[in-house]
PDB file of N, CA and C in Angstrom:
ATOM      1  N   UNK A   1      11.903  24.444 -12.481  1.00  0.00           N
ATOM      2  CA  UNK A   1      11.967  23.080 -12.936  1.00  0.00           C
ATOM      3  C   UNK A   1      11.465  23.042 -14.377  1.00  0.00           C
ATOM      4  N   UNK A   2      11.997  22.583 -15.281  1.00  0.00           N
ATOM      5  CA  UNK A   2      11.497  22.065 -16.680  1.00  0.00           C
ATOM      6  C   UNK A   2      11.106  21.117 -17.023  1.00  0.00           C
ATOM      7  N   UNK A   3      10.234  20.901 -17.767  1.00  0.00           N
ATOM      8  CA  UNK A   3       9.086  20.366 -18.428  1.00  0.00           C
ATOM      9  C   UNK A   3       9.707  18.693 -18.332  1.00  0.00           C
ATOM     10  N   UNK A   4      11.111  18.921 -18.798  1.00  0.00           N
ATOM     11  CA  UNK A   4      11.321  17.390 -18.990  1.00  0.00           C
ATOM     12  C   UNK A   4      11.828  16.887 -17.352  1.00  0.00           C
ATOM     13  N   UNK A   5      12.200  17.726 -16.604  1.00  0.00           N
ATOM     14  CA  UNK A   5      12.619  16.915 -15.151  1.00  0.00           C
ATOM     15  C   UNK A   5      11.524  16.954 -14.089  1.00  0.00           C
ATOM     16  N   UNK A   6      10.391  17.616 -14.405  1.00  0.00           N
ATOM     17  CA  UNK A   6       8.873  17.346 -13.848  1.00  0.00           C
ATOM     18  C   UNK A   6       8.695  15.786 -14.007  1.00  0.00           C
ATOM     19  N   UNK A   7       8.751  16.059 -15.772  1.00  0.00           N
ATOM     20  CA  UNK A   7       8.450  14.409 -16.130  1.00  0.00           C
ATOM     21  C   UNK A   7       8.786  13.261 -15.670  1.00  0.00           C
ATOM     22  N   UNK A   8      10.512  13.829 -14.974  1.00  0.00           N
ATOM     23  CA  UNK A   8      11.145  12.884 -14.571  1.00  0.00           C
ATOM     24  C   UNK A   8      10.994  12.363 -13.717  1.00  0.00           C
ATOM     25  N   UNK A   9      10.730  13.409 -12.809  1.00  0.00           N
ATOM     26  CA  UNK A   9      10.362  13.466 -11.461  1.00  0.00           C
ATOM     27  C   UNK A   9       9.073  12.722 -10.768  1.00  0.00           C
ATOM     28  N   UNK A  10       7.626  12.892 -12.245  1.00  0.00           N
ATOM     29  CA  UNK A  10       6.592  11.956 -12.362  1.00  0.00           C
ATOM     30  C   UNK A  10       6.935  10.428 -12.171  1.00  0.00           C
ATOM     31  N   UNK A  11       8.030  10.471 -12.949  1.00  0.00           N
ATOM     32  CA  UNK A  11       7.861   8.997 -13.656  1.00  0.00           C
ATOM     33  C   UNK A  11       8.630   8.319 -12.311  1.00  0.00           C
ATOM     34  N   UNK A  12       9.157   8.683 -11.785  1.00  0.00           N
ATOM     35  CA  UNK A  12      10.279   8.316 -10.406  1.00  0.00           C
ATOM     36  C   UNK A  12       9.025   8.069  -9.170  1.00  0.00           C
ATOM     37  N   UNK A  13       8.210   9.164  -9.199  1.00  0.00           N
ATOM     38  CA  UNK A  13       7.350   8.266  -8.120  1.00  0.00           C
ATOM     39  C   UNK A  13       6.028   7.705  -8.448  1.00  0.00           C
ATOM     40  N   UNK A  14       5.564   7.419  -9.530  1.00  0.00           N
ATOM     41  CA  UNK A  14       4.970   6.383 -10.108  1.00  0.00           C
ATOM     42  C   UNK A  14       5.438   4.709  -9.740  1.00  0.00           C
ATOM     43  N   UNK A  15       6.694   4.941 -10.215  1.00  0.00           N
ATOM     44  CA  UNK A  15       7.833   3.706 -10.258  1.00  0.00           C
ATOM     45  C   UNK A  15       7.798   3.057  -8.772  1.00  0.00           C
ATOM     46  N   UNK A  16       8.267   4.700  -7.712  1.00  0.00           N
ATOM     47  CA  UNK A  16       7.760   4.084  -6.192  1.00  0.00           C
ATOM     48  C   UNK A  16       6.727   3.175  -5.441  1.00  0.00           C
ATOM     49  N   UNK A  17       5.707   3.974  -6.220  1.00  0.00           N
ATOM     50  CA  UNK A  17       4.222   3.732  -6.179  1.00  0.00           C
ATOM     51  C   UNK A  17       4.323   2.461  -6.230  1.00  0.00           C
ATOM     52  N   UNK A  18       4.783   1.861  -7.166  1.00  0.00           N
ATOM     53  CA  UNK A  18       3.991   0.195  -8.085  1.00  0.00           C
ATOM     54  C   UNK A  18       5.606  -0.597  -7.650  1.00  0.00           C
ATOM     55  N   UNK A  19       6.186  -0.150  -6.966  1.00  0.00           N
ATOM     56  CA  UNK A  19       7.365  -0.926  -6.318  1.00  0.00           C
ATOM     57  C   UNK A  19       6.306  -1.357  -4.522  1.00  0.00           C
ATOM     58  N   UNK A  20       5.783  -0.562  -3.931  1.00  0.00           N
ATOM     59  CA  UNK A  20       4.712  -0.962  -3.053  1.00  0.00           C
ATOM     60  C   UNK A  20       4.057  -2.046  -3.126  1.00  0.00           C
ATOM     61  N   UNK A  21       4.331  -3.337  -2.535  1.00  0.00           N
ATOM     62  CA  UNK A  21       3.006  -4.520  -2.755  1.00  0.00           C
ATOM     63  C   UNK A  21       1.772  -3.985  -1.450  1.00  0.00           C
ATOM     64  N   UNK A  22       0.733  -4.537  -1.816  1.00  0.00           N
ATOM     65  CA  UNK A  22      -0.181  -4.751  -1.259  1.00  0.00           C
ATOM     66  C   UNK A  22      -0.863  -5.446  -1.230  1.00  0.00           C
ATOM     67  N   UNK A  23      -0.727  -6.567  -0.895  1.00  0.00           N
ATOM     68  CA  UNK A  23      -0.937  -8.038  -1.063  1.00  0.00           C
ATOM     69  C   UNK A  23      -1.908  -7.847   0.332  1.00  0.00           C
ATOM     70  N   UNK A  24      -1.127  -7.892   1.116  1.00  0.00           N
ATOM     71  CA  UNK A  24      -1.773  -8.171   2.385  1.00  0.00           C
ATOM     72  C   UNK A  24      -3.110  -7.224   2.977  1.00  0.00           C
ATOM     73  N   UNK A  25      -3.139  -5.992   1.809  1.00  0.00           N
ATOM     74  CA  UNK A  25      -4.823  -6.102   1.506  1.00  0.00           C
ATOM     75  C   UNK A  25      -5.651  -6.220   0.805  1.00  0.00           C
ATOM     76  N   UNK A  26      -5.103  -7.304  -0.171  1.00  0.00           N
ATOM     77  CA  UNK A  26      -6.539  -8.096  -0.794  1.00  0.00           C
ATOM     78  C   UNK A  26      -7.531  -8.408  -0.717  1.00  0.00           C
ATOM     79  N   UNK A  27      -7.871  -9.117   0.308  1.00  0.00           N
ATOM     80  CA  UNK A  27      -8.719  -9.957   0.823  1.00  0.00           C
ATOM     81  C   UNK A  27      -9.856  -8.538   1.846  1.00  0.00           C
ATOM     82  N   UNK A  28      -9.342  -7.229   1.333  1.00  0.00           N
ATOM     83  CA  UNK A  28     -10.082  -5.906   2.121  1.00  0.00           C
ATOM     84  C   UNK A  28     -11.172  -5.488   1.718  1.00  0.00           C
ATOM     85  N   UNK A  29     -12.279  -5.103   1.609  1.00  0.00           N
ATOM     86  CA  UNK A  29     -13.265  -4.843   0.743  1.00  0.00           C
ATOM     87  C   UNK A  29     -12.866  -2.849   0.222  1.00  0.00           C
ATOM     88  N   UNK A  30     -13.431  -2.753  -0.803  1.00  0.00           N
ATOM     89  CA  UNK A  30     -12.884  -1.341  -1.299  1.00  0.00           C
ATOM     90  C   UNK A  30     -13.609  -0.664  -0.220  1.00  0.00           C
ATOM     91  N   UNK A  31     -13.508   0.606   0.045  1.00  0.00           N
ATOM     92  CA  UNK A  31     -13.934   1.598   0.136  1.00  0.00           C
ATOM     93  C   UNK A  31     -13.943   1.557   1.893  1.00  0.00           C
ATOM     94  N   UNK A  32     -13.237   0.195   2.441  1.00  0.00           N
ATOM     95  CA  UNK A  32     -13.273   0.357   3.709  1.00  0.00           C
ATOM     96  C   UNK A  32     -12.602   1.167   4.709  1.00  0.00           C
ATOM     97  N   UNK A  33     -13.213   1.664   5.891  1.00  0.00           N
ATOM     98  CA  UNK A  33     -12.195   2.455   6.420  1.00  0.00           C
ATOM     99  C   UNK A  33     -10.628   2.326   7.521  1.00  0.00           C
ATOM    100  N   UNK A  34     -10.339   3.057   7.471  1.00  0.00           N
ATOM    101  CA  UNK A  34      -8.908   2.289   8.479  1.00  0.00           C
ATOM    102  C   UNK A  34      -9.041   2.039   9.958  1.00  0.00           C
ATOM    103  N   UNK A  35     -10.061   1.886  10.004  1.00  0.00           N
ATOM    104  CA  UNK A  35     -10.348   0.931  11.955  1.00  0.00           C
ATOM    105  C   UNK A  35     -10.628  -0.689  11.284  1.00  0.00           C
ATOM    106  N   UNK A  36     -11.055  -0.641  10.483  1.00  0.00           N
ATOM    107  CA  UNK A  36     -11.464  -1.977   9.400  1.00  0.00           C
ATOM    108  C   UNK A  36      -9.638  -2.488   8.898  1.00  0.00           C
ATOM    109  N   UNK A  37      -8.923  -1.320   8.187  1.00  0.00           N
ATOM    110  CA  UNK A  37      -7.672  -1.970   8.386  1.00  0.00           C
ATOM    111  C   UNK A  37      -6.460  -2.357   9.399  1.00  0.00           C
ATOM    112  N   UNK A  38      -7.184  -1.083  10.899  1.00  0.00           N
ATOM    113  CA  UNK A  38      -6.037  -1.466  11.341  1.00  0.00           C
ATOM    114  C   UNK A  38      -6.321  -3.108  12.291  1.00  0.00           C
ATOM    115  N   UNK A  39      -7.611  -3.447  12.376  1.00  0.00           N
ATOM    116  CA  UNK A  39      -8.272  -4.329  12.740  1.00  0.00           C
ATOM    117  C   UNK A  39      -8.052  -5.610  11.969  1.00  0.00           C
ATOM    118  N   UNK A  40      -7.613  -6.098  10.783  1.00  0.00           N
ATOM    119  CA  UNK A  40      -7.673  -6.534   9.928  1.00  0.00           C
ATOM    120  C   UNK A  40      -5.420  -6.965  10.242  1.00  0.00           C
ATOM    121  N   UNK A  41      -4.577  -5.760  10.392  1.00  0.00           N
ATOM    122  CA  UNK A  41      -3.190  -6.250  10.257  1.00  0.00           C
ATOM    123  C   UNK A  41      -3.286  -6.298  11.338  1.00  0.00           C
ATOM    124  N   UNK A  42      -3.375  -6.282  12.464  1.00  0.00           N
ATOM    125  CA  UNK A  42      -3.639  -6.906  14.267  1.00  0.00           C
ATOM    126  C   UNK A  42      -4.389  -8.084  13.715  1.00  0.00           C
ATOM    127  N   UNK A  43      -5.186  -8.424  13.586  1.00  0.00           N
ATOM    128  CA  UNK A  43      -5.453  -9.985  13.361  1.00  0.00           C
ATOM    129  C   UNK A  43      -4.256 -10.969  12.378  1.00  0.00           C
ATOM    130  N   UNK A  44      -3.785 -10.578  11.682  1.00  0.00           N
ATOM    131  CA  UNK A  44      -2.569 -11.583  10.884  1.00  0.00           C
ATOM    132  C   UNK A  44      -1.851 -11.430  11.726  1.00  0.00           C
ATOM    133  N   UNK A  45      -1.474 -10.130  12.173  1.00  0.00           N
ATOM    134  CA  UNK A  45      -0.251 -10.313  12.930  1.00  0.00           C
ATOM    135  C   UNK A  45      -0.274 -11.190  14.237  1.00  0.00           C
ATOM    136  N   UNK A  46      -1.401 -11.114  14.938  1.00  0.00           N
ATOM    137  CA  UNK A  46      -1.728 -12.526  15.950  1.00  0.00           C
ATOM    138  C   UNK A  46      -1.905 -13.592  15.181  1.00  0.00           C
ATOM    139  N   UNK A  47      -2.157 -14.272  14.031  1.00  0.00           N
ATOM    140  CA  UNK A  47      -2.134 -15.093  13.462  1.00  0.00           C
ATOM    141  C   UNK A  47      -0.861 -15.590  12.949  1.00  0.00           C
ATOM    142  N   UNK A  48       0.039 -14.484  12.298  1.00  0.00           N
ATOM    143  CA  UNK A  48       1.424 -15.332  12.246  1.00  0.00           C
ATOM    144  C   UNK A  48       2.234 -15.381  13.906  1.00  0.00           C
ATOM    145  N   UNK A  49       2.056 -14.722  14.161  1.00  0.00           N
ATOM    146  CA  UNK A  49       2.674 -14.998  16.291  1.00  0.00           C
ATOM    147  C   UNK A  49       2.235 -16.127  15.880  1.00  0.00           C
ATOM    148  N   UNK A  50       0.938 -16.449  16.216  1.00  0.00           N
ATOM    149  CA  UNK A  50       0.249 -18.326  16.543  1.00  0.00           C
ATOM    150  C   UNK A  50       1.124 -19.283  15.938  1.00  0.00           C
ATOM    151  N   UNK A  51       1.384 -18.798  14.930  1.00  0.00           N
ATOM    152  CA  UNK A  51       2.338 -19.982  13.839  1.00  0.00           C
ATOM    153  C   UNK A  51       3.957 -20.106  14.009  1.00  0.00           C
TER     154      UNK A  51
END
């Protein structure tokens, strides 16, 4: 692979990256762990059901 289609290749999943929202963990505190998140999308998700 060469130098410039590495680059390319960088820049393609960067692009992926920041095409990702993550909205719906905002409201998460940093550094928390994933029993905290999966605890966290089970609660919206019973919350939009409710609605």
């Amino acid at each position: 692979m060469t130098e410039q289609e590495h680059k390319q290749e960088t820049d393609a999943q960067r692009d992926d990256e920041q095409d990702v929202s993550t909205d719906h963990l905002d409201d998460m505190e940093d550094g928390c762990g994933c029993a905290e998140v999966w605890e966290h999308m089970s609660e919206r998700r019973e919350d939009a059901a409710d609605d």
